[in-house]
Protein backbone atom coordinates (compact mmCIF):
# COMPACT_ATOMS: atom_id res chain seq x y z
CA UNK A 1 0.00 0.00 0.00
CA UNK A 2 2.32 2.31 1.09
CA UNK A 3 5.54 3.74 3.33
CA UNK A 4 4.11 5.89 5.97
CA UNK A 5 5.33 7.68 9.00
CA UNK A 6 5.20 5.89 12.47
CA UNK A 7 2.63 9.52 13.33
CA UNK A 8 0.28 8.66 11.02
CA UNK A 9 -0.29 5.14 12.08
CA UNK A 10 -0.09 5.95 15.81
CA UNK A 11 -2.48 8.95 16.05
CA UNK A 12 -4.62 6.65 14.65
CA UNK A 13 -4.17 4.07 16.91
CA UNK A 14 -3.90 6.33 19.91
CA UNK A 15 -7.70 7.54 19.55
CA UNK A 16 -9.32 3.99 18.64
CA UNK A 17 -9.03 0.45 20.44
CA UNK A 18 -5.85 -1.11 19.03
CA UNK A 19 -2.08 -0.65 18.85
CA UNK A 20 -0.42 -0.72 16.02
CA UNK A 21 2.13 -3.67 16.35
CA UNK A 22 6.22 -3.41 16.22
CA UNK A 23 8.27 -5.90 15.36
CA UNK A 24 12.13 -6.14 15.26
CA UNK A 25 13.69 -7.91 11.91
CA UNK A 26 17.30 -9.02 11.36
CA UNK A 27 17.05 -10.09 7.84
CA UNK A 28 15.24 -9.92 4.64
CA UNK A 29 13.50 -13.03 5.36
CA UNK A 30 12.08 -12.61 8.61
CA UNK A 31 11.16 -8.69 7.45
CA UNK A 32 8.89 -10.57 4.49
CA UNK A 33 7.52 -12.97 6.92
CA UNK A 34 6.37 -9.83 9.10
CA UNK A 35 4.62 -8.32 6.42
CA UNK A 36 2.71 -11.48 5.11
CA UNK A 37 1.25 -11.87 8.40
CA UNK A 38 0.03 -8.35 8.54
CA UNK A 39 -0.81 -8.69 5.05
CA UNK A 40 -2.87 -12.07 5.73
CA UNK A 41 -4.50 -10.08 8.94
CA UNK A 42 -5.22 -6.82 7.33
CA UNK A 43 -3.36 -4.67 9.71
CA UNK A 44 -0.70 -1.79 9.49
CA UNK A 45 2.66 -2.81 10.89
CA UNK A 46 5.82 -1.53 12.00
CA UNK A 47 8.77 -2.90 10.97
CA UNK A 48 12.25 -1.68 12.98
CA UNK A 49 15.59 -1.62 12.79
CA UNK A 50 17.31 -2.59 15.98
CA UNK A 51 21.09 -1.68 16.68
CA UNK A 52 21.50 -5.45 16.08
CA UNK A 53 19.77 -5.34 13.49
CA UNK A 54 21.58 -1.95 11.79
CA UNK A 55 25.44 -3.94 12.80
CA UNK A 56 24.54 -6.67 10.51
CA UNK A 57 22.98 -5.27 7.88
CA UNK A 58 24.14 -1.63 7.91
CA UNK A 59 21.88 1.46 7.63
CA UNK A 60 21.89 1.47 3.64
CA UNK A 61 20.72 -1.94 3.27
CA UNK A 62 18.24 -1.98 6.21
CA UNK A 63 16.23 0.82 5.08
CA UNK A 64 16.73 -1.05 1.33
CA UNK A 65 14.56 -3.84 2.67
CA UNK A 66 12.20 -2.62 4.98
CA UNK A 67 11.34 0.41 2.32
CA UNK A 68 10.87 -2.11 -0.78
CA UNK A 69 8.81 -4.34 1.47
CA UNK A 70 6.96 -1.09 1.98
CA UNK A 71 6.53 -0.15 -1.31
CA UNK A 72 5.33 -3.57 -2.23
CA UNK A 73 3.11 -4.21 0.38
CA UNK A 74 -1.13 -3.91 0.51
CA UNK A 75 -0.93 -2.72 4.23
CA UNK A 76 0.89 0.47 5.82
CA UNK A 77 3.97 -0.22 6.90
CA UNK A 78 6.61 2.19 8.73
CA UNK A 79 10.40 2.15 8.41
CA UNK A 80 12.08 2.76 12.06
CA UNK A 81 15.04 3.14 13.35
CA UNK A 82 14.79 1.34 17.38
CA UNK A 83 16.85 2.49 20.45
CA UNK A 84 19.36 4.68 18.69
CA UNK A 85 21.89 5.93 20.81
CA UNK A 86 24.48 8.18 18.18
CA UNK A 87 23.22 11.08 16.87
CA UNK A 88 25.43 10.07 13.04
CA UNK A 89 23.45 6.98 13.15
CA UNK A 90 19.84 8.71 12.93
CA UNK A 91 20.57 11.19 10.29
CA UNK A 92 22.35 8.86 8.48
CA UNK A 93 19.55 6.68 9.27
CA UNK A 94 17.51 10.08 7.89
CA UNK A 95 18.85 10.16 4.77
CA UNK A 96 18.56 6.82 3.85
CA UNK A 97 15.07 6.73 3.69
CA UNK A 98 13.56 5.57 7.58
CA UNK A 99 10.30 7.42 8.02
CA UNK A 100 10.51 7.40 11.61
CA UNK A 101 13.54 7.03 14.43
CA UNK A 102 13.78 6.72 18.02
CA UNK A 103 16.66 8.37 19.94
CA UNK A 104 16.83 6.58 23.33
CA UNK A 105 18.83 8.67 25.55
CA UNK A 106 16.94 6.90 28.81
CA UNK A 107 20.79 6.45 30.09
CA UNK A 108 21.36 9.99 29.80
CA UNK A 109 20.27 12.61 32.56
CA UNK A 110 16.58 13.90 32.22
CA UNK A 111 18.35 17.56 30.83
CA UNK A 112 20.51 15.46 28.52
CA UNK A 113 17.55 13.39 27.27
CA UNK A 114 15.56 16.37 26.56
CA UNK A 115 18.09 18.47 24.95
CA UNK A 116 19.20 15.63 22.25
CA UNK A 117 15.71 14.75 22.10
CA UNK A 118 14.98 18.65 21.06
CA UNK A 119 17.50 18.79 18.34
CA UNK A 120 16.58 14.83 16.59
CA UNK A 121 12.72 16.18 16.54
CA UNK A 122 13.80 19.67 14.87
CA UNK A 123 15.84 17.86 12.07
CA UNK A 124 13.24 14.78 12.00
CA UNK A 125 10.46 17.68 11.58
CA UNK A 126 12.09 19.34 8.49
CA UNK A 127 12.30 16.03 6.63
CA UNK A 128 8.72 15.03 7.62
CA UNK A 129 10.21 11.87 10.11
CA UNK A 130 8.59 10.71 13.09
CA UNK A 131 10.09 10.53 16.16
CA UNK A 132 9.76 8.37 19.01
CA UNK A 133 11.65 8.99 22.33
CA UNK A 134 12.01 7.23 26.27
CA UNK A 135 11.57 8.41 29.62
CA UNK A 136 12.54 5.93 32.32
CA UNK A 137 14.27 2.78 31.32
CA UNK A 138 12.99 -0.51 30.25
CA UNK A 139 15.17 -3.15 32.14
CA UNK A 140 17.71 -4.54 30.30
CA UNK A 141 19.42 -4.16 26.62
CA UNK A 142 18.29 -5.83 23.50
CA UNK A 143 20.51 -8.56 24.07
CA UNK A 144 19.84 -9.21 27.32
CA UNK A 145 22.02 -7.27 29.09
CA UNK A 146 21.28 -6.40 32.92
CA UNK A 147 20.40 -2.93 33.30
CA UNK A 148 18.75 -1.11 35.95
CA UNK A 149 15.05 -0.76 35.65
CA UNK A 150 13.46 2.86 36.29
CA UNK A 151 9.92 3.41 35.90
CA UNK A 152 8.64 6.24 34.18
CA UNK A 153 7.39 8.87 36.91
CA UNK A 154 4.60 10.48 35.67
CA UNK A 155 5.43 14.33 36.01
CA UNK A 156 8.69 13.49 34.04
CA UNK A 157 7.05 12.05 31.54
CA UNK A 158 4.84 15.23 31.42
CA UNK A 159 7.48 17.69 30.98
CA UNK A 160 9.91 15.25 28.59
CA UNK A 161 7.15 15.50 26.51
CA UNK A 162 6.38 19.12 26.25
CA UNK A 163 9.91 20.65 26.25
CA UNK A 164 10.15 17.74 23.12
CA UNK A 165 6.74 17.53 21.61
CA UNK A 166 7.77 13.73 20.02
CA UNK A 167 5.30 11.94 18.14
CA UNK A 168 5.43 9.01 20.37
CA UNK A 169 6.36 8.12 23.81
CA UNK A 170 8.48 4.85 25.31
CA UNK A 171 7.64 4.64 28.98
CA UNK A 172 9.37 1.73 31.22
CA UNK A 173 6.27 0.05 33.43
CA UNK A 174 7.10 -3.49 33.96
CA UNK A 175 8.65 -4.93 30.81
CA UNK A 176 12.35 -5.75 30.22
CA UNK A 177 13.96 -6.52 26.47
CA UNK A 178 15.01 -9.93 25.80
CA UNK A 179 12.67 -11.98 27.70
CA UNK A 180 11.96 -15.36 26.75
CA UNK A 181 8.89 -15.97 29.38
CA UNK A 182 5.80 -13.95 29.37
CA UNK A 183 6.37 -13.01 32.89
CA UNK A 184 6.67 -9.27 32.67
CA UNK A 185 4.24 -7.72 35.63
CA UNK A 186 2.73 -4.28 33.79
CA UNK A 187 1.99 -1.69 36.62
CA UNK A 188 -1.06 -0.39 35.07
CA UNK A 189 -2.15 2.11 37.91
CA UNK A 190 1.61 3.80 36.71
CA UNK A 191 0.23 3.39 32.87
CA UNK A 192 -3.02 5.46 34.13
CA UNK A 193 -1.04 8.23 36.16
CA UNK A 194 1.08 9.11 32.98
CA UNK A 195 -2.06 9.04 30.58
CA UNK A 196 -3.54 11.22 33.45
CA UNK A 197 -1.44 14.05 32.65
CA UNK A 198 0.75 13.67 28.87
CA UNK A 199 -1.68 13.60 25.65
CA UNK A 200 0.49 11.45 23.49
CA UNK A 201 0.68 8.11 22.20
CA UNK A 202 2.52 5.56 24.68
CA UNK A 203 4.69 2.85 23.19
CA UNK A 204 6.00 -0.08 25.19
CA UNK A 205 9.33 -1.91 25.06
CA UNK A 206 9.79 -5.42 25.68
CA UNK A 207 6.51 -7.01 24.82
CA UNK A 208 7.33 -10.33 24.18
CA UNK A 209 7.18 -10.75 27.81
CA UNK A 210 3.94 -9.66 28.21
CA UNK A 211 1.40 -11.91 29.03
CA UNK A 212 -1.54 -12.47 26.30
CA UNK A 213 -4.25 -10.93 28.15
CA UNK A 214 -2.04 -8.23 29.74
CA UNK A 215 -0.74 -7.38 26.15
CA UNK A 216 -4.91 -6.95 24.87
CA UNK A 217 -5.59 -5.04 27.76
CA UNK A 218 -3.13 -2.31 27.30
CA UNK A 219 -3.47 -2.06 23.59
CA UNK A 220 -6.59 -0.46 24.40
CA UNK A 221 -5.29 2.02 26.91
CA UNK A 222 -3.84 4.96 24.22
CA UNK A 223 -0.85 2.77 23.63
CA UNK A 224 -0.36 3.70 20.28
CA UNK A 225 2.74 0.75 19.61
CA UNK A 226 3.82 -2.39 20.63
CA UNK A 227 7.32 -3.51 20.45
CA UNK A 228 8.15 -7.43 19.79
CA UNK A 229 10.88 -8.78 19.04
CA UNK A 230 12.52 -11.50 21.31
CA UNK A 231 10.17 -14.46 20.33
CA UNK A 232 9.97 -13.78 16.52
CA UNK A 233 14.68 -14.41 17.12
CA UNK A 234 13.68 -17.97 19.08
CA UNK A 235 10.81 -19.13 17.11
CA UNK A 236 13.00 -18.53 13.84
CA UNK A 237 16.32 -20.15 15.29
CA UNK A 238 13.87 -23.13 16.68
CA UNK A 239 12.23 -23.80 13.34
CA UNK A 240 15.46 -24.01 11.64
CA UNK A 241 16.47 -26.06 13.98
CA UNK A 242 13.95 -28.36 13.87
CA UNK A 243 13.90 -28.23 9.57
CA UNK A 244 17.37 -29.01 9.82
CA UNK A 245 17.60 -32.07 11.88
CA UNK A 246 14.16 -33.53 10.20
CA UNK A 247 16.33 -32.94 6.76
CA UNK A 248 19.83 -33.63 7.23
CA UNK A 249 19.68 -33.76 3.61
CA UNK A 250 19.18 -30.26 2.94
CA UNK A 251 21.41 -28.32 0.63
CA UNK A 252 19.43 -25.01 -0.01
CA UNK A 253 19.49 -22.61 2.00
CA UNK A 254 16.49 -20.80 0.63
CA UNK A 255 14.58 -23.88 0.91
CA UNK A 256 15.74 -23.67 4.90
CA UNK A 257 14.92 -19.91 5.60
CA UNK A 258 11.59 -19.88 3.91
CA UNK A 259 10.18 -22.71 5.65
CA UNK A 260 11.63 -21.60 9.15
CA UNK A 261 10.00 -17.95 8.36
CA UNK A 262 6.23 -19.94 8.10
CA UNK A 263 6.97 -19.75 11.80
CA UNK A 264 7.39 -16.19 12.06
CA UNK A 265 4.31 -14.98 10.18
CA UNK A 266 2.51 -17.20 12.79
CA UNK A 267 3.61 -15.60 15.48
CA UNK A 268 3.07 -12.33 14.05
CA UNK A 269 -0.43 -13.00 13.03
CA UNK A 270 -0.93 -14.12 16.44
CA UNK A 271 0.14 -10.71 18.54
CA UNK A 272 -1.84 -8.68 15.74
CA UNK A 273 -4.94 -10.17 17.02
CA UNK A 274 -4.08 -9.99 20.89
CA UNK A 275 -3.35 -6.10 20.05
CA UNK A 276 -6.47 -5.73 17.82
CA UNK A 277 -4.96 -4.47 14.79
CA UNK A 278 -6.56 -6.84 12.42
CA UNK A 279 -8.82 -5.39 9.61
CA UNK A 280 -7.50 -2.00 10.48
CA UNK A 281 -6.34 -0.97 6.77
């Protein structure tokens, strides 16, 4: 249908019943597998960039992929750059072609956070990108790296967002990256203080965690997006896996990573109807 900006989809999100879902890819395959399943579901879709994700492919080709998925696809689908840290990265990131970017300076003091925050909105404005920003931190890194969890306190979150005015907001209330058990506890009376005084979409980190009926729930408080991207990495590596040893035979590789993506679009197809995002296109 089209390449869109992560503000169009969310706004429209934000006012309705759903979230629009987020998921992390790593290659081309697993980036077509996420857009068949929102394709098959009828919903828009997000598809991001991680720092991983930018390392192995590098910024050129990862905006290549997602943007001629994009182009290709009969759903909405947004190019985004997740949890950039360097300032060269996003406008590189820019210039290639990603419609929206998230600068995460949550390890940064709230005046340092605000300030870089400021100046990746004013450039993101002129070139008609969405931003996305965090107050608080999520606990740990993408790859699983301990960090120290800090919820999002609502008055911060109030004045992050109008000395920045981003399009989106990534608050920390419960989740952690890289979990492989949905065993993340969401503090929702924290979710309802921070709604109760910034008027912007929410997004949350870390979903794969998330219980099922914890994840429907707070799709329909304002959260206009969902990040997942832990389980789509295991349910990939497992299906290959499992393709592998049931065909020791194998000799094409193509053969291998199209099969083990089936797996992927299930999953995918699965969270868009826990966040209600089906038939939304």
């Amino acid at each position: 249908m089209a390449l869109v900006t992560l503000k169009e989809l969310v706004q429209r999100a934000y006012k309705s019943d759903y979230a629009v879902p987020a998921f992390n890819i790593h290659t081309y395959e697993d980036a077509l597998a996420i857009v068949k399943g929102a394709e098959e579901m009828r919903s828009p879709v997000i598809l991001m960039a991680s720092p991983s994700a930018i390392k192995h492919l590098g910024i050129k080709l990862a905006a290549c992929i997602i943007n001629d998925l994009a182009m290709n696809a009969s759903v909405p689908v947004v190019s985004h750059l997740d949890h950039a840290t360097d300032m060269d990265v996003i406008f590189k990131a820019m210039k290639e072609g990603f419609t929206s970017v998230m600068y995460d300076g949550s390890n940064l003091s709230f005046e340092e956070n605000v300030q870089n925050t400021r100046l990746v909105v004013k450039v993101a404005r002129s070139f008609g990108i969405s931003v996305e920003a965090e107050i608080g931190r999520v606990g740990k890194s993408e790859e699983g790296e301990q960090l120290e969890q800090i919820l999002t306190e609502p008055q911060s979150a109030k004045g992050f967002f109008e000395q920045t005015q981003v399009d989106a907001l990534a608050i920390a209330v419960g989740t952690a990256h890289a979990m492989q058990r949905q065993e993340a506890q969401i503090n929702f009376e924290r979710v309802r203080q921070i709604q109760e005084v910034v008027d912007v979409p929410l997004v949350l980190h870390g979903s794969s965690g998330v219980p099922d009926e914890d994840l429907t729930k707070i799709s329909k408080m304002r959260f206009g997006k969902i990040n997942i991207g832990t389980i789509l990495k295991t349910v990939y590596v497992k299906k290959i896996k499992e393709i592998v040893l049931n065909n020791p035979g194998l000799k094409d590789q193509i053969v291998l990573l199209k099969d083990a993506s089936m797996a992927v679009t299930e999953i995918v197809k699965g969270k868009i109807k826990l966040l209600n995002s089906s038939g939304r296109v």
